[in-house]
Protein backbone atom coordinates (compact mmCIF):
# COMPACT_ATOMS: atom_id res chain seq x y z
CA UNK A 1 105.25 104.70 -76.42
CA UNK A 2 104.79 108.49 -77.81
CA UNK A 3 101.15 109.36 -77.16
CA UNK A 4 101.96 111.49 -80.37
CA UNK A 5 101.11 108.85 -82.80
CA UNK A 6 98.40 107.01 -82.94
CA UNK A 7 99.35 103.78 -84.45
CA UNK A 8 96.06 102.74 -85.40
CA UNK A 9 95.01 101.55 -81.62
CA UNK A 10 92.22 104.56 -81.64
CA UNK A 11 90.68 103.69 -85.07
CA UNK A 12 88.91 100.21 -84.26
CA UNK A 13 86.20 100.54 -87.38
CA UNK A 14 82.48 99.32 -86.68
CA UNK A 15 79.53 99.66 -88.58
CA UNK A 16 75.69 100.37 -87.38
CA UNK A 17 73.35 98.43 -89.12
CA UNK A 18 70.00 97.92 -89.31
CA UNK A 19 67.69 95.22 -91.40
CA UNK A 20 64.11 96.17 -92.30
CA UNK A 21 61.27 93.72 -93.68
CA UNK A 22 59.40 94.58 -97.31
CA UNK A 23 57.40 97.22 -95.84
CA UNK A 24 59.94 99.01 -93.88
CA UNK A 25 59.53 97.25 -90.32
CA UNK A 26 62.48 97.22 -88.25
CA UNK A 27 63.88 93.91 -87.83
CA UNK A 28 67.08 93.98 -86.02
CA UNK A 29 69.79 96.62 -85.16
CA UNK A 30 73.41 95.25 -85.19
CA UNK A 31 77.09 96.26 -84.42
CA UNK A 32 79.95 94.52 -85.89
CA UNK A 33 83.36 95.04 -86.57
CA UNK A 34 82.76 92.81 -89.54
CA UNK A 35 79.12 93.56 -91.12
CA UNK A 36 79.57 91.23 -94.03
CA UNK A 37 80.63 88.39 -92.02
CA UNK A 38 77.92 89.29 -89.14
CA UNK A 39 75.17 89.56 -92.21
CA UNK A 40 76.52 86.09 -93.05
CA UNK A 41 75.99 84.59 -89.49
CA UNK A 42 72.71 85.80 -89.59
CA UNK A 43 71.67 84.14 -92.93
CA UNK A 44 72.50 80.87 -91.69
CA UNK A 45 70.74 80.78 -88.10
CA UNK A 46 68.48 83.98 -87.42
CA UNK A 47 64.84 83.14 -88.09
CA UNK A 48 64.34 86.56 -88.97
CA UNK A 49 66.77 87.32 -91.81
CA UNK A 50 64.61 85.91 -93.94
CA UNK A 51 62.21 88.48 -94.09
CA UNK A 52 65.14 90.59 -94.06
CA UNK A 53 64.49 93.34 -97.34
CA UNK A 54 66.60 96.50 -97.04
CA UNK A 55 69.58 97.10 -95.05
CA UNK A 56 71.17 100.35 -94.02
CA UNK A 57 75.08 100.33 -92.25
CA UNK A 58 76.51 103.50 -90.75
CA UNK A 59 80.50 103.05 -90.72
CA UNK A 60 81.93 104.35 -87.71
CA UNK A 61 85.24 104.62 -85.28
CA UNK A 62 85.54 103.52 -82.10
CA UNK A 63 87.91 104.29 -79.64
CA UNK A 64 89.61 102.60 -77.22
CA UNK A 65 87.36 103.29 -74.67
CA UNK A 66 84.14 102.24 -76.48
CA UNK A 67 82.85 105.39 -77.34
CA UNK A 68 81.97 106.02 -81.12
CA UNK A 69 81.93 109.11 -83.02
């Protein structure tokens, strides 16, 4: 394989998220390679979501490795 080109194997997206209640409580922190589905797991069995207000998602890449930047 040419190390050269990346080929997408480096560029694993994930996102950071975090869910808050009404008054700005911290809930849960989260990382998923699929936040939308993940947010959708959660709606259906975590006892918490539903006090679940606000969320905010950070995007990120992850490497091979596991490190994120």
């Amino acid at each position: 394989m040419d190390i050269s080109q990346n080929n997408g194997l480096n560029d694993k997206k994930t996102a950071l998220y975090r869910d808050y209640d009404i008054d700005g409580n911290l809930l849960y922190i989260g990382v998923s390679s699929d936040a939308i589905q993940r947010t959708r797991e959660h709606l259906q069995s975590a006892r918490w979501f539903k006090h679940a207000a606000n969320m905010t998602a950070e995007c990120r890449s992850q490497s091979r490795t596991g490190s994120t930047s």
